[in-house]
N, C-alpha and C. Protein backbone atom coordinates (compact mmCIF):
# COMPACT_ATOMS: atom_id res chain seq x y z
N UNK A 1 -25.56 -12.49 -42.21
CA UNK A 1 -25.60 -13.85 -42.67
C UNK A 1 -26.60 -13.96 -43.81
N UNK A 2 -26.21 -14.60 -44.73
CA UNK A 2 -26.86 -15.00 -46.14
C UNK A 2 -28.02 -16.57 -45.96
N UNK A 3 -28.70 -16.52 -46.12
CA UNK A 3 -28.76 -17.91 -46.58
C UNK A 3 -28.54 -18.30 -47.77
N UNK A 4 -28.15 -19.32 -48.61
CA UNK A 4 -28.03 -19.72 -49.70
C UNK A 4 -28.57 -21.33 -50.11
N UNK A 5 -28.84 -21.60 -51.18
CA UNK A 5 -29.34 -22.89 -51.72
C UNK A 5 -29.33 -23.74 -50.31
N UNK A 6 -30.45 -24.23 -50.48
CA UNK A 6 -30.60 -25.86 -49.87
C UNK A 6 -30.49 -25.55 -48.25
N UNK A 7 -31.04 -24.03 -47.73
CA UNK A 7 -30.74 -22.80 -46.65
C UNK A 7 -29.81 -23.02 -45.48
N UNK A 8 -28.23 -23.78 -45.98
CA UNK A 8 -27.30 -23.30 -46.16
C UNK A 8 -26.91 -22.20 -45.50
N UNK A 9 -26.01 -21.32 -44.14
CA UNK A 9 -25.29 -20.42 -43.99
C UNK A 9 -23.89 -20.31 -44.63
N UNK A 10 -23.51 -19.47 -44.96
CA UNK A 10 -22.72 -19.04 -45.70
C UNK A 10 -21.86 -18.05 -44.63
N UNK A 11 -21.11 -18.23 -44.31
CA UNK A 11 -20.09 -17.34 -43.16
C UNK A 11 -18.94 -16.91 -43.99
N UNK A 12 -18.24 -15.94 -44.53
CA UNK A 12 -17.85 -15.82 -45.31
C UNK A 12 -16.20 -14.75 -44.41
N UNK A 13 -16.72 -13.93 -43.21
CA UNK A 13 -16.22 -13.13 -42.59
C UNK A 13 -16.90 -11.92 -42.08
N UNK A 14 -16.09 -10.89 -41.69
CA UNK A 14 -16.52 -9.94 -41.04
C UNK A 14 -17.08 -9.39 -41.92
N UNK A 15 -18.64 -8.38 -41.75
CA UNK A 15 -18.54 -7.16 -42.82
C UNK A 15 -17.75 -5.66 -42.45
N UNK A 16 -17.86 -4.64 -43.00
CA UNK A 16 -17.03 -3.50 -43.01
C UNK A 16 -17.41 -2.95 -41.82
N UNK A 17 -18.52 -2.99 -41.51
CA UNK A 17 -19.75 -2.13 -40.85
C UNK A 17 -18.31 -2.64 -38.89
N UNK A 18 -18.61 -4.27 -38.84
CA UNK A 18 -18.22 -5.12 -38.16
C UNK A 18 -16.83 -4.76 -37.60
N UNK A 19 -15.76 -4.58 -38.65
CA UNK A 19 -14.61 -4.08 -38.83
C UNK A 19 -14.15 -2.93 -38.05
N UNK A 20 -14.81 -2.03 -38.73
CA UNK A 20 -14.77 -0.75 -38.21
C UNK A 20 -15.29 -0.43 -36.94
N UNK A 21 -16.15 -0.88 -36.32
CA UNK A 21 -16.87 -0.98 -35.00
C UNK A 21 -15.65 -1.42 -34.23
N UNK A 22 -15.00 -2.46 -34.42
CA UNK A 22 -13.85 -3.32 -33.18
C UNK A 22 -12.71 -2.08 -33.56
N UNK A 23 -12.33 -1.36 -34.71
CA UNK A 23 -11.33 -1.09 -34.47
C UNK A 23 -11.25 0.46 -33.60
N UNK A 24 -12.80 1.05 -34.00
CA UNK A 24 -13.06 2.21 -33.04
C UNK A 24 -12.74 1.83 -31.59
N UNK A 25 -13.13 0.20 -31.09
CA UNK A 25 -13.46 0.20 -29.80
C UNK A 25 -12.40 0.00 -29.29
N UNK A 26 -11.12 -0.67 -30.54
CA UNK A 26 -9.64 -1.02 -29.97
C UNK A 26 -9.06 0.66 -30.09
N UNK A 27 -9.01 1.43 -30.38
CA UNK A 27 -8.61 2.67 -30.76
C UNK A 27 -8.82 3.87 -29.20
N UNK A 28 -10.36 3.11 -28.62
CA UNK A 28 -10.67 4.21 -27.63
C UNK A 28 -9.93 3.38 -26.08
N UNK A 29 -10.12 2.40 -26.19
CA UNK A 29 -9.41 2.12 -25.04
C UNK A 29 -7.86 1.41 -25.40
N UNK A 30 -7.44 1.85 -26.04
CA UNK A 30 -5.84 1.79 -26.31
C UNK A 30 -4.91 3.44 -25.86
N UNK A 31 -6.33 4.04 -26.69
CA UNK A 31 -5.55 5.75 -26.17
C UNK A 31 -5.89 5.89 -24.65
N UNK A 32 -7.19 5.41 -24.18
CA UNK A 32 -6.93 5.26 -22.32
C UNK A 32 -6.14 5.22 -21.61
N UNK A 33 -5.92 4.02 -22.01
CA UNK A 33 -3.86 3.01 -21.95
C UNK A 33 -2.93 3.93 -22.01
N UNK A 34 -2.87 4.23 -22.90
CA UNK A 34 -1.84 5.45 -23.24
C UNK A 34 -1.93 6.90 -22.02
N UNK A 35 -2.81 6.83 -22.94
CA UNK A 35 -2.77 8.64 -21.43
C UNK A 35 -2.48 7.88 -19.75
N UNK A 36 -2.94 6.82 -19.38
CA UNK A 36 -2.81 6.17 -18.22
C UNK A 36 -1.50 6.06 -18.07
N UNK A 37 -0.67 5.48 -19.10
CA UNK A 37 0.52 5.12 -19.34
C UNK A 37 1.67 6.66 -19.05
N UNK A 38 0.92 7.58 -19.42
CA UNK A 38 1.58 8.67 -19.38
C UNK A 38 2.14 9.37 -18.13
N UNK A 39 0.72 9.90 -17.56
CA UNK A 39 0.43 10.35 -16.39
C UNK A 39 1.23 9.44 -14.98
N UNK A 40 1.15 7.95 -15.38
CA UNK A 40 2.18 7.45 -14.57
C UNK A 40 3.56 7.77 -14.55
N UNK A 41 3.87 7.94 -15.79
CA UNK A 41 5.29 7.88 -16.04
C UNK A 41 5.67 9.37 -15.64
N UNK A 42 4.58 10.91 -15.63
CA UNK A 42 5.09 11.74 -15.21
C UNK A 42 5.53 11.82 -13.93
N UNK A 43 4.23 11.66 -13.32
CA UNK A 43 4.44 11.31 -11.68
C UNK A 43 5.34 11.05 -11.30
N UNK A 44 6.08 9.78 -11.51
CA UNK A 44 7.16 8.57 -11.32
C UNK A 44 8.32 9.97 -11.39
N UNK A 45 8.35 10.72 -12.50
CA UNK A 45 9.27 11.44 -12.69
C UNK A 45 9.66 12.94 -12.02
N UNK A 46 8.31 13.47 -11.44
CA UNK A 46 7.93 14.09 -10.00
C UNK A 46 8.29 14.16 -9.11
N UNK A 47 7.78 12.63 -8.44
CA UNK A 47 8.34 12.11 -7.52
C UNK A 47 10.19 11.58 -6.58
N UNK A 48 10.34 11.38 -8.48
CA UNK A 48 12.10 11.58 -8.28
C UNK A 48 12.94 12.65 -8.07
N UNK A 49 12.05 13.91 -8.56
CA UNK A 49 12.80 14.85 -8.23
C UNK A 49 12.86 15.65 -6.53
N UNK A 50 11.52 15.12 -6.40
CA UNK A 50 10.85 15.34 -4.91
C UNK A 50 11.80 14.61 -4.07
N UNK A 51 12.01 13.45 -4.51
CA UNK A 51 12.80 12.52 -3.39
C UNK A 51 14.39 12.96 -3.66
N UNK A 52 15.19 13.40 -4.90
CA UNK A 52 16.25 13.76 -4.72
C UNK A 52 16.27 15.02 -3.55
N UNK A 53 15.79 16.20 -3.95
CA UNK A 53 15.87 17.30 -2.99
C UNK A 53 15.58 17.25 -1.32
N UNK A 54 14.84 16.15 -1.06
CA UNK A 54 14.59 15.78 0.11
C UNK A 54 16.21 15.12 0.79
N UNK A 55 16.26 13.96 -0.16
CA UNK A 55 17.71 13.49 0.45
C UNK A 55 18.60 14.92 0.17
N UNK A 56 18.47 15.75 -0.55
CA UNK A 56 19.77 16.67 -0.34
C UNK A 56 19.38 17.71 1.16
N UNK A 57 17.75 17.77 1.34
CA UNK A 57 17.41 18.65 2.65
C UNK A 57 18.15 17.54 4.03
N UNK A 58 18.35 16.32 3.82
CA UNK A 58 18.58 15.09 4.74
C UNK A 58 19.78 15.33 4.79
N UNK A 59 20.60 15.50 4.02
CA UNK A 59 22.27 15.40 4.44
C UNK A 59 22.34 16.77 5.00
N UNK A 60 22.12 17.74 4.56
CA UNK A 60 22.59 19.46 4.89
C UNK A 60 21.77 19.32 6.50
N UNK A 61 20.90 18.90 7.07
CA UNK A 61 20.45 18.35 8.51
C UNK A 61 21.00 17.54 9.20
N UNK A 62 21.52 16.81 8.49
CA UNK A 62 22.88 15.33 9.35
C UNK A 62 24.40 16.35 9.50
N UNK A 63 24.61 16.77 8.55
CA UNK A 63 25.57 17.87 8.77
C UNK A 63 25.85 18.41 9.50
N UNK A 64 24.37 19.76 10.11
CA UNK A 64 23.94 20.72 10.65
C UNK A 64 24.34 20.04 12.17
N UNK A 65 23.57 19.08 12.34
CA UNK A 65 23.32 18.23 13.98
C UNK A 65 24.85 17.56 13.97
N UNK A 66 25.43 17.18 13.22
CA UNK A 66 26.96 16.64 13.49
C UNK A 66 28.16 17.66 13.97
N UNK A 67 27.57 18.94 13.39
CA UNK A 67 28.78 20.58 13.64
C UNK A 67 27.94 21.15 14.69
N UNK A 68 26.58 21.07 14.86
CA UNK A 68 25.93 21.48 16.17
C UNK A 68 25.74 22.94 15.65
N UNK A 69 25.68 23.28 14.32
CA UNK A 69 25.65 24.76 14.28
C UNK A 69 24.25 25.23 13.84
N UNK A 70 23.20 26.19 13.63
CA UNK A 70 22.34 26.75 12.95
C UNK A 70 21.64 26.21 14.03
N UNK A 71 21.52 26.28 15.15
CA UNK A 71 20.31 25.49 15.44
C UNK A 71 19.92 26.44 16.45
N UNK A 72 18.10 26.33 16.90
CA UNK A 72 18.08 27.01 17.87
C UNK A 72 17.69 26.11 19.07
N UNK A 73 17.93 26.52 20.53
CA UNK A 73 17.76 26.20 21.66
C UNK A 73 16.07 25.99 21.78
N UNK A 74 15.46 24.88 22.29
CA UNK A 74 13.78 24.65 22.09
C UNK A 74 13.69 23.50 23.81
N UNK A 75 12.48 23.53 24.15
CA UNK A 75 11.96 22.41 24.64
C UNK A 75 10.75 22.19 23.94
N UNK A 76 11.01 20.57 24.10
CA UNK A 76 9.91 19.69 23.42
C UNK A 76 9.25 19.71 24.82
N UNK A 77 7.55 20.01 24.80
CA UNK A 77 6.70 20.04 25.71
C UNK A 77 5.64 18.49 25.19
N UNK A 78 5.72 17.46 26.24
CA UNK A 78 4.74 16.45 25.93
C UNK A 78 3.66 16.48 26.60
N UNK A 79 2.11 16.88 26.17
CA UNK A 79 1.17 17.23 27.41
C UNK A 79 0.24 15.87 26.65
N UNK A 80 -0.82 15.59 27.62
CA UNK A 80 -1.75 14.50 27.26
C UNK A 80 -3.12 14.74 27.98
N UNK A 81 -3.72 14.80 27.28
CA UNK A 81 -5.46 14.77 27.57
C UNK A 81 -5.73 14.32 29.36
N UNK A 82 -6.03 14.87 30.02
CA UNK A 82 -6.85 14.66 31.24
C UNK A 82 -5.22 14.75 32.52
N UNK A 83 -4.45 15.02 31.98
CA UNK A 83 -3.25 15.07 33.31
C UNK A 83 -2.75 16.44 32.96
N UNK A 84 -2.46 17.14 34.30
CA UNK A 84 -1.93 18.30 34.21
C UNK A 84 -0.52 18.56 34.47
N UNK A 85 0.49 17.19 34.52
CA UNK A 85 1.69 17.18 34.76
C UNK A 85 1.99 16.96 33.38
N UNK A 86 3.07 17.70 32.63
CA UNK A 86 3.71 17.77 31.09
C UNK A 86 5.14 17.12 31.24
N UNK A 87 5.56 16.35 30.06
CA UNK A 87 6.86 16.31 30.22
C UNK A 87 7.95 17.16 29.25
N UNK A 88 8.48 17.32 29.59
CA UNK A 88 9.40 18.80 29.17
C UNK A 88 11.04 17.88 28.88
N UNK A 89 11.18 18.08 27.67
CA UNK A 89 12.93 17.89 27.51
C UNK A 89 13.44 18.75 26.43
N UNK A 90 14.40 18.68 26.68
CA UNK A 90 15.53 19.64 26.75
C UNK A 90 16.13 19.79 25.12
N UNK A 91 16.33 20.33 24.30
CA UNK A 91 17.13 19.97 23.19
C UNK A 91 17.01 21.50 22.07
N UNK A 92 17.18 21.27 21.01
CA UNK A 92 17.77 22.34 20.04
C UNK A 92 16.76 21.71 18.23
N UNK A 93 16.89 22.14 17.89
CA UNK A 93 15.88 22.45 16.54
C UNK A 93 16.78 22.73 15.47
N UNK A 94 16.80 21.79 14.36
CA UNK A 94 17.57 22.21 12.98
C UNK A 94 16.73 22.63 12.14
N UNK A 95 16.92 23.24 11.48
CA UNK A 95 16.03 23.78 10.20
C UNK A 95 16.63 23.94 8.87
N UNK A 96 16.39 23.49 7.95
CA UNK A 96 16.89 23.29 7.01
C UNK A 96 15.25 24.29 5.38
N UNK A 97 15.81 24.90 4.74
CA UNK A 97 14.36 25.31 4.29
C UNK A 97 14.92 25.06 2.53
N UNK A 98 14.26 24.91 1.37
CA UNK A 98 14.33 25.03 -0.24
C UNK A 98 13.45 24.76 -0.68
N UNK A 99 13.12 25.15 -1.91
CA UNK A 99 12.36 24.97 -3.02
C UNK A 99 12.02 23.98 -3.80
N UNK A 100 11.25 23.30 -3.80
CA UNK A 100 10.78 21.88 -5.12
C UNK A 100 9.79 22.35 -5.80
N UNK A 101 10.07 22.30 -7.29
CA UNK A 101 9.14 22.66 -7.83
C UNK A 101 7.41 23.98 -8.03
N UNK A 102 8.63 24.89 -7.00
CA UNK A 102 7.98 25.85 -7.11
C UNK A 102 7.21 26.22 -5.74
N UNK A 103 7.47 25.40 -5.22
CA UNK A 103 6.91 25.17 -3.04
C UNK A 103 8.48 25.70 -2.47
N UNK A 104 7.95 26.40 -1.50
CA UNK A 104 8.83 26.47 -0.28
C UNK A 104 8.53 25.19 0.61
N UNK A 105 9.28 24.43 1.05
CA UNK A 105 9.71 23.40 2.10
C UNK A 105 10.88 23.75 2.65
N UNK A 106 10.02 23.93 4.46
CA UNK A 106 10.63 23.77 5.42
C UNK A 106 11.16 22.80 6.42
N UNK A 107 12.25 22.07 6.82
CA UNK A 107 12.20 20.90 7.25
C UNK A 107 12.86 20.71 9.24
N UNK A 108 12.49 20.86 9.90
CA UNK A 108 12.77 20.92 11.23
C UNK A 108 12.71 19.52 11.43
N UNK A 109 14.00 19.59 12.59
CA UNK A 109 14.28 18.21 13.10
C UNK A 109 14.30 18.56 14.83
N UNK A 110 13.43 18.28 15.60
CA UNK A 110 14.10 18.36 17.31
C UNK A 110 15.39 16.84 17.80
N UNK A 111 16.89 17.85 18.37
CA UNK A 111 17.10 16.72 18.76
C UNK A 111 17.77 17.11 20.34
N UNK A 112 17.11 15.87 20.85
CA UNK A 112 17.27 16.06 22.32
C UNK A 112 18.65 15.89 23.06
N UNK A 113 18.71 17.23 23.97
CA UNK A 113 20.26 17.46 24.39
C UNK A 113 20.50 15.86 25.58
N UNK A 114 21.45 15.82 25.78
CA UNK A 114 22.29 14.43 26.18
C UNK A 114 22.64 14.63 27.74
C-alpha cells in the first residue's frame, strides 16, 4: 500500500510478489486433488476386477453344489469354551480355487447334508 497526497490509500490491486504466492498455493493443493483423484479411481478399478472374479468363483460353486460333484465328505465340528459336549453335523465341502491379480484364492463353502 502507497500512501499518496492528502495520505490517501491508493489500492490499485494485487502485486506480482501476491500473485504468484496464491497461484503456487492453488497449484499445490490442486495436484493433491489430483493424485487423490487418481488413486481413487485406480482402486475403484481393482476392486472391479476383484469383484468380477469372485462372482465368477460364486457361480462355478452354485454349480458345483447343484451337480453335487468335486466335493469332499467333511463334518462341521461346533465346540464352545467351558462345555465338553461338541456339536457335529454332517455335510461335504466345495472348493473352488483362481488367481486375481497375481494371488492364489481359495474359496470353500461347507454345505450341510439333508
Amino acid at each position: 500500500m502507497k500512501k499518496g497526497f492528502g495520505n490517501k490509500i491508493n489500492n490499485k490491486g494485487f502485486t506480482l510478489v501476491e500473485v504468484l504466492i496464491a497461484i503456487t498455493i492453488l497449484l499445490i493443493v490442486s495436484s493433491a486433488l489430483l493424485a487423490l483423484f487418481a488413486n481413487s479411481y485406480r482402486d475403484i478399478e481393482i476392486s472391479g476386477i476383484k469383484n468380477k472374479e469372485l462372482y465368477k468363483i460364486q457361480d462355478k460353486l452354485e454349480e458345483s453344489i447343484s451337480l453335487d460333484n468335486a466335493s469332499e465328505k467333511k463334518d462341521l465340528i461346533i465346540s464352545f469354551p467351558g462345555i465338553e459336549q461338541h456339536i457335529k453335523i454332517p455335510g461335504r465341502i466345495h472348493s473352488e480355487k483362481t488367481e486375481i491379480q497375481g494371488k492364489q484364492i481359495a474359496i470353500s463353502v461347507f454345505v450341510p447334508e439333508q
